[in-house]
PDB file of N, CA and C in Angstrom:
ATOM      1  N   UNK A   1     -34.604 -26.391-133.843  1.00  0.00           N
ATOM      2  CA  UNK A   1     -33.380 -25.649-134.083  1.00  0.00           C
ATOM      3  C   UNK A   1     -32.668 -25.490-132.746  1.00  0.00           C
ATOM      4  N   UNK A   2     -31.659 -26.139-132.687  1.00  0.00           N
ATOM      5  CA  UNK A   2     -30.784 -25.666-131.588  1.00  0.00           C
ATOM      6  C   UNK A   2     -29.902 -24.319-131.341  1.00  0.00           C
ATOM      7  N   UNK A   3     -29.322 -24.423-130.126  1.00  0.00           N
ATOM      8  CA  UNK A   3     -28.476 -23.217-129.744  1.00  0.00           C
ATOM      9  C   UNK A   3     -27.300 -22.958-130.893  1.00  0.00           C
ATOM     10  N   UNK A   4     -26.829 -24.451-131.334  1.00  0.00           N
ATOM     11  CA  UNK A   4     -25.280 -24.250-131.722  1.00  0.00           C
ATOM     12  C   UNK A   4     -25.606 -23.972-133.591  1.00  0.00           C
ATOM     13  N   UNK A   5     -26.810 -24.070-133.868  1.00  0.00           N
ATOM     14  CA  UNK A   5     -27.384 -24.050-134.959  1.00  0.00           C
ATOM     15  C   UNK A   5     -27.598 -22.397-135.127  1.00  0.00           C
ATOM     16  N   UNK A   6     -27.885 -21.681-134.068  1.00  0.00           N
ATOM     17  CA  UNK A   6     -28.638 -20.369-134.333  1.00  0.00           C
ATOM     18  C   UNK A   6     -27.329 -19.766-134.377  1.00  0.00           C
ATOM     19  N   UNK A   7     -26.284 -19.908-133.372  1.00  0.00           N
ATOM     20  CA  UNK A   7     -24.935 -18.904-133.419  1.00  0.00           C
ATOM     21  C   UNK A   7     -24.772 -19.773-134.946  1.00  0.00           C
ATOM     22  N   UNK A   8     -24.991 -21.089-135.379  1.00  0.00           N
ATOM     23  CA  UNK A   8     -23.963 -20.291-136.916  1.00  0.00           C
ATOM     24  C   UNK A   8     -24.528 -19.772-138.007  1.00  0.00           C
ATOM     25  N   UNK A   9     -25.951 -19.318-137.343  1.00  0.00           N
ATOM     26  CA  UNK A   9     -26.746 -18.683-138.789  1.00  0.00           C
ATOM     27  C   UNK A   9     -26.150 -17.112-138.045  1.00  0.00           C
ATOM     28  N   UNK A  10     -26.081 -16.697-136.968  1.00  0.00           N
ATOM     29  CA  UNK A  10     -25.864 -15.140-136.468  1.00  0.00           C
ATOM     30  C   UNK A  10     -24.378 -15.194-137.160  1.00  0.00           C
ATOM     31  N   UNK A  11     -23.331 -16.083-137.405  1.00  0.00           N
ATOM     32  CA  UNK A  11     -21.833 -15.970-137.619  1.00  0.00           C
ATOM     33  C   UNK A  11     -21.984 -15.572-138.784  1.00  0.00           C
ATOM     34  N   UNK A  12     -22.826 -16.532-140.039  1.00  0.00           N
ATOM     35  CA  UNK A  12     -23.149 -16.176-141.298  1.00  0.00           C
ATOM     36  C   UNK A  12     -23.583 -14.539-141.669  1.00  0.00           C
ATOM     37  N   UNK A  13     -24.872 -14.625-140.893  1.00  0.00           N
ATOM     38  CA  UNK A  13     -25.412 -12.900-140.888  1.00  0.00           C
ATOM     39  C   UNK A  13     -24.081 -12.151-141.075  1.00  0.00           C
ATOM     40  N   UNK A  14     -23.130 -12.227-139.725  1.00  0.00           N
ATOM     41  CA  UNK A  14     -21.958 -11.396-139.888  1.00  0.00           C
ATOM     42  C   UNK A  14     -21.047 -11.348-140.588  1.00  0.00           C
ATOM     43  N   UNK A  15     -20.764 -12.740-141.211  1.00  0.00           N
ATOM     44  CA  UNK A  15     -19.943 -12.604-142.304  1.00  0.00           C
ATOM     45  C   UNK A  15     -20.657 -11.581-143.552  1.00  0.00           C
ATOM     46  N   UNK A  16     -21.772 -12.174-143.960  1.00  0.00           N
ATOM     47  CA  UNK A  16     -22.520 -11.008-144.757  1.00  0.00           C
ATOM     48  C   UNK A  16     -22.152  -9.840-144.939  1.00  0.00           C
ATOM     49  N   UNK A  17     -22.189  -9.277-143.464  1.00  0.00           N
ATOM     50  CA  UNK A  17     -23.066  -7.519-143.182  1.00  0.00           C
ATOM     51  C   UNK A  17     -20.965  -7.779-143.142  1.00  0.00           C
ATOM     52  N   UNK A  18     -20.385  -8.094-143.461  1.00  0.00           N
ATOM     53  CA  UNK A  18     -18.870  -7.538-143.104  1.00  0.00           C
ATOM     54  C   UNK A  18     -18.384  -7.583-144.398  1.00  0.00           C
ATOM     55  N   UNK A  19     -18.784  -8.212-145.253  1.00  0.00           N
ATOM     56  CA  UNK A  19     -18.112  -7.846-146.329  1.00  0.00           C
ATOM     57  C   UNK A  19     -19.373  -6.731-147.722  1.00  0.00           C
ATOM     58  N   UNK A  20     -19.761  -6.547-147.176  1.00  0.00           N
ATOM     59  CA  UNK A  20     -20.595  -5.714-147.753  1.00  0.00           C
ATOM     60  C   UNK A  20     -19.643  -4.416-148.601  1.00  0.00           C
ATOM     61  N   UNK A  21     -19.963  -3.988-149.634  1.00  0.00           N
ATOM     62  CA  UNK A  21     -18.937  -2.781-150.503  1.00  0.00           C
ATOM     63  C   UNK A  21     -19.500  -1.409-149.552  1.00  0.00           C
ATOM     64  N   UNK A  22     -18.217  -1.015-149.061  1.00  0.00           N
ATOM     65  CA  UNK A  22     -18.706   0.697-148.433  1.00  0.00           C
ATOM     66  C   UNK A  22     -18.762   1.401-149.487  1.00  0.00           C
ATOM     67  N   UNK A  23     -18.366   1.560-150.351  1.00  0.00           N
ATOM     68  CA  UNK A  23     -18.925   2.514-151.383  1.00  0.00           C
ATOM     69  C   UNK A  23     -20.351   2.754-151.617  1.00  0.00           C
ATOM     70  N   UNK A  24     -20.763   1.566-151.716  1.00  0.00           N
ATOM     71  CA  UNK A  24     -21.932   1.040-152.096  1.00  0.00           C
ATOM     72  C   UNK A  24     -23.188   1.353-151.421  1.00  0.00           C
ATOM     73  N   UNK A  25     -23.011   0.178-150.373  1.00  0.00           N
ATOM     74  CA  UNK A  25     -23.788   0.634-149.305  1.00  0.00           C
ATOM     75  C   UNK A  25     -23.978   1.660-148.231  1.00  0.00           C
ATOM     76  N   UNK A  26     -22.693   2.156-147.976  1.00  0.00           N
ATOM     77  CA  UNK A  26     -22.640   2.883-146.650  1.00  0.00           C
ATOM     78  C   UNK A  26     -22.126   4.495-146.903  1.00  0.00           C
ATOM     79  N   UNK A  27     -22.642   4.818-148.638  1.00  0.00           N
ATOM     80  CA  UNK A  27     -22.242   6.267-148.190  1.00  0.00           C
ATOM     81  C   UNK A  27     -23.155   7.057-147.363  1.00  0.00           C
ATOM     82  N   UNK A  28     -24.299   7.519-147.071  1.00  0.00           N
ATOM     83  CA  UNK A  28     -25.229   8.576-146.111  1.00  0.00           C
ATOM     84  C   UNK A  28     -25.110   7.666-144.552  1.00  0.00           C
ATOM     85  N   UNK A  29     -25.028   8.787-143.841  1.00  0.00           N
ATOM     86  CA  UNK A  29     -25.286   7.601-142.571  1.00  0.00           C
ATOM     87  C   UNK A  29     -25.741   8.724-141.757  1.00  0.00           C
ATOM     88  N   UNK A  30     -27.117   8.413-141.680  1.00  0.00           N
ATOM     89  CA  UNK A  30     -27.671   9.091-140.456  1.00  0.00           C
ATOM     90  C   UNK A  30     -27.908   8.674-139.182  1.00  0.00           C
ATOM     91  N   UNK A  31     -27.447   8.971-137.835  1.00  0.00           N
ATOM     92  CA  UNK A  31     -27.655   8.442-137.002  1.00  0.00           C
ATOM     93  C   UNK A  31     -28.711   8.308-135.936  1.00  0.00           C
ATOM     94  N   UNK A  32     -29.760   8.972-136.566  1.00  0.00           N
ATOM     95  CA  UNK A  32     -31.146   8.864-135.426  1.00  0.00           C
ATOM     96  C   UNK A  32     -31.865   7.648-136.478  1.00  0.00           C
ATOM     97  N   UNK A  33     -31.908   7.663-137.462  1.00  0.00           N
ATOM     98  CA  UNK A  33     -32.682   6.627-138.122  1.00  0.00           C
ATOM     99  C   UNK A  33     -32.255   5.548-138.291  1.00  0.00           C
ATOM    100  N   UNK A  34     -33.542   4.522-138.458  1.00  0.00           N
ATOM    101  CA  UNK A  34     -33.236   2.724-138.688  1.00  0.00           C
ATOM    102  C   UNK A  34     -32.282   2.945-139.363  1.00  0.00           C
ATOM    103  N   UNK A  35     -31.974   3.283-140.599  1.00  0.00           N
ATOM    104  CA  UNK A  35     -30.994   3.263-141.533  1.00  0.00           C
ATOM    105  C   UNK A  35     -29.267   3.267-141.035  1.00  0.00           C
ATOM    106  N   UNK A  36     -29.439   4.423-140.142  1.00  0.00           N
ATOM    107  CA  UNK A  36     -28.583   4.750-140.013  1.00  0.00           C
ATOM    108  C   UNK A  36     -27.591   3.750-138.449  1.00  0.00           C
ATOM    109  N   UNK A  37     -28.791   3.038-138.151  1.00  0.00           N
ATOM    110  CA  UNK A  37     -28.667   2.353-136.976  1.00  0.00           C
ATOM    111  C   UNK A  37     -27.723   0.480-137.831  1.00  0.00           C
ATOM    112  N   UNK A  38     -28.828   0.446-138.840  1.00  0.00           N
ATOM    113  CA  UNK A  38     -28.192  -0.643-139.702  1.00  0.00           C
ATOM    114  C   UNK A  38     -26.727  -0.718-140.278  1.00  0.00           C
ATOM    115  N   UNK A  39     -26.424   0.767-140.518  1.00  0.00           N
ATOM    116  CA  UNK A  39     -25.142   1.659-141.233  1.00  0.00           C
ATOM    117  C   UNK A  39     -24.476   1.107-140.368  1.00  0.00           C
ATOM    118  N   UNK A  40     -24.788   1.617-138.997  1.00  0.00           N
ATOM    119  CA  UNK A  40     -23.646   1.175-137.944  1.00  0.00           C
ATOM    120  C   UNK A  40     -23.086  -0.071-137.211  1.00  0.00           C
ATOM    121  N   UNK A  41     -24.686  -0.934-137.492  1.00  0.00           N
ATOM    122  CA  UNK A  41     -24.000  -2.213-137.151  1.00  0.00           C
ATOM    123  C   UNK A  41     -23.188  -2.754-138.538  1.00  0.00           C
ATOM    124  N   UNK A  42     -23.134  -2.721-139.739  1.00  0.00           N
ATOM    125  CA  UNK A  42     -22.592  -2.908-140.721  1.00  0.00           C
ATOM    126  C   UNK A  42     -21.016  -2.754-140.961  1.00  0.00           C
ATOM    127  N   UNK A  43     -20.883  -1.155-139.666  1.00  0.00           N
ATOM    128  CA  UNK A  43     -19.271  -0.741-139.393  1.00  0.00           C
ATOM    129  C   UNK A  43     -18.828  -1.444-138.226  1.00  0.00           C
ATOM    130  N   UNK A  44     -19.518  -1.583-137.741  1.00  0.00           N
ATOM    131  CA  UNK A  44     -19.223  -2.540-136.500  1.00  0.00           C
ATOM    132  C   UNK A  44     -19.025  -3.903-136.770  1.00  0.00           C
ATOM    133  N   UNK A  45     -19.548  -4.824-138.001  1.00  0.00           N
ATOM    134  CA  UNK A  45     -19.061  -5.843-138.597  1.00  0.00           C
ATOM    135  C   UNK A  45     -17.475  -6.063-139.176  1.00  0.00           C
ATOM    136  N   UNK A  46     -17.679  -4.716-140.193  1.00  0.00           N
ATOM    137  CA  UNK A  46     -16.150  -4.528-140.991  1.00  0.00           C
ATOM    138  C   UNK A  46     -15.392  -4.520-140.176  1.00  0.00           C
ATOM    139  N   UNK A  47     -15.435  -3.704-138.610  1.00  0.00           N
ATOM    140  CA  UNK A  47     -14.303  -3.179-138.087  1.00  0.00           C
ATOM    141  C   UNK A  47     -13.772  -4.522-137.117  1.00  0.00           C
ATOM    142  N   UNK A  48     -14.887  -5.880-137.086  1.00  0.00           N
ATOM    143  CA  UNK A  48     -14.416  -6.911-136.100  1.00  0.00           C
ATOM    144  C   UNK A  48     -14.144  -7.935-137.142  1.00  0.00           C
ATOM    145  N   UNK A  49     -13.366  -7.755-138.331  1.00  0.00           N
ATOM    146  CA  UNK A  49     -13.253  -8.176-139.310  1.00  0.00           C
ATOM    147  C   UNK A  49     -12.110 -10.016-138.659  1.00  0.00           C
ATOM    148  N   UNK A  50     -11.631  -9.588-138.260  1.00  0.00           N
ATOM    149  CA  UNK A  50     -10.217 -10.480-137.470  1.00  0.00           C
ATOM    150  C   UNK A  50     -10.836 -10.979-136.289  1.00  0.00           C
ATOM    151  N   UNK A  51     -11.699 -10.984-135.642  1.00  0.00           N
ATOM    152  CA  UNK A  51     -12.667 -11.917-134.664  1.00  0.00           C
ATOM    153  C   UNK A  51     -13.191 -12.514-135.535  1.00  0.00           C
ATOM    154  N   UNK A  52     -14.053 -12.385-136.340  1.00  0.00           N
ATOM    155  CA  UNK A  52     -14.965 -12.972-137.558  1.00  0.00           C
ATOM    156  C   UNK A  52     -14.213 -14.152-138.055  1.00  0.00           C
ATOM    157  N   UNK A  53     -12.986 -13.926-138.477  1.00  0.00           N
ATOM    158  CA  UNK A  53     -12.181 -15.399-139.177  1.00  0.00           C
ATOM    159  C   UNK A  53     -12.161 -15.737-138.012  1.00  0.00           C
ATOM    160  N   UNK A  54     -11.277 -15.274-136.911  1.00  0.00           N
ATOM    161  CA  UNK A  54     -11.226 -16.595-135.770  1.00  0.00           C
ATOM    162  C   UNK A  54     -12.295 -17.489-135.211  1.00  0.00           C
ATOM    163  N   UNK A  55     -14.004 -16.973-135.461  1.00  0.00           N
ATOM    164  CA  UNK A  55     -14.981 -17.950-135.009  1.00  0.00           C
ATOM    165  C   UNK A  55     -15.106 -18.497-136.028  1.00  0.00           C
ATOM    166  N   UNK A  56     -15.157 -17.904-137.216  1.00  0.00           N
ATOM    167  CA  UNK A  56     -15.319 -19.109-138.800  1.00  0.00           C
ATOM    168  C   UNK A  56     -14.012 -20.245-138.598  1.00  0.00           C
ATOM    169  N   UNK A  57     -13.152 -19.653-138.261  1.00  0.00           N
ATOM    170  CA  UNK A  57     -12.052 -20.933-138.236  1.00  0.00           C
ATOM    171  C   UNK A  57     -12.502 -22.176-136.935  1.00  0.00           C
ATOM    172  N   UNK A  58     -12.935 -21.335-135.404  1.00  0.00           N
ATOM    173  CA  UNK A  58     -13.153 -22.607-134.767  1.00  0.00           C
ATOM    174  C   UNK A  58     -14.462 -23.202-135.440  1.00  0.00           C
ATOM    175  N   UNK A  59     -15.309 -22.879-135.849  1.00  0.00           N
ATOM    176  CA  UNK A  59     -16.761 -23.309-136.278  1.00  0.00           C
ATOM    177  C   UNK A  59     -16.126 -24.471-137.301  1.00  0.00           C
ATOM    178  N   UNK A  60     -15.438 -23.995-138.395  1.00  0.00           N
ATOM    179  CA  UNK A  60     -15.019 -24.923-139.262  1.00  0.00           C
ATOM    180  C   UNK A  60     -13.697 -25.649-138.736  1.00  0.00           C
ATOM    181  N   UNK A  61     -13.312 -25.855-137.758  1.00  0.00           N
ATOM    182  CA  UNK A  61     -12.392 -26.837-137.219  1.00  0.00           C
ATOM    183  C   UNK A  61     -13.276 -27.968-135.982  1.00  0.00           C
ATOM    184  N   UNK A  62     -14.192 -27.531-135.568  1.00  0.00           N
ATOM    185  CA  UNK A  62     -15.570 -28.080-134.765  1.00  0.00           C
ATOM    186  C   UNK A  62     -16.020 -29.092-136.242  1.00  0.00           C
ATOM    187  N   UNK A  63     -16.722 -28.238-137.198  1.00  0.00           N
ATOM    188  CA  UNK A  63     -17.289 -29.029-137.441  1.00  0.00           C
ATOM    189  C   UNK A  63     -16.722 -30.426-138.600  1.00  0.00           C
ATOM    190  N   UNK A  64     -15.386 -30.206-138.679  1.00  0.00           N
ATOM    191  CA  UNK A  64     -14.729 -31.262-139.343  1.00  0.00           C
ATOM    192  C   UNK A  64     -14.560 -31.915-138.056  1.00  0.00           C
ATOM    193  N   UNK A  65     -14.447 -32.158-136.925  1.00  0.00           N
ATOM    194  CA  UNK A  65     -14.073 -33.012-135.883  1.00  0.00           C
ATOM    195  C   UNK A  65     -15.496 -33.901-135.666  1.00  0.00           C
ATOM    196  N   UNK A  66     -16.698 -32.754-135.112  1.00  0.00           N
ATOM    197  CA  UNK A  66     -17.717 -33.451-135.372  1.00  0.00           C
ATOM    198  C   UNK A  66     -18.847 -33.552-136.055  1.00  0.00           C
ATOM    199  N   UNK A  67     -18.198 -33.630-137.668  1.00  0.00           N
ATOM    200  CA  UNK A  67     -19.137 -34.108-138.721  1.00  0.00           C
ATOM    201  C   UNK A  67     -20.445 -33.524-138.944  1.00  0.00           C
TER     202      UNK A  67
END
């Protein structure tokens, strides 16, 4: 597994954890616990919502160039 292989499974992860339903998932949020530590990287996904398309767009403009 290469380098350029692992950033696009971490890009995926983030697409994931960013579209996730806040209703859903993210009503309690405690902040000393795992939970609440997960909560936050989850808001920290949603909120870099507009970085997120711009690496999905170069990733998918990369990889139509090189196949």
């Amino acid at each position: 597994m290469g380098f350029w292989t692992l950033m696009e499974g971490l890009l995926l992860f983030a697409n994931a954890l960013a579209i996730l339903n806040e209703d859903r998932f993210l009503a309690p949020k405690e902040k000393n616990s795992l939970k609440g530590q997960i909560v936050g990287l989850i808001h920290a996904c949603q909120y870099m919502r507009l970085p997120l398309m711009l690496f999905n767009l170069i990733v998918i403009v990369f990889k139509l160039f090189s196949g």
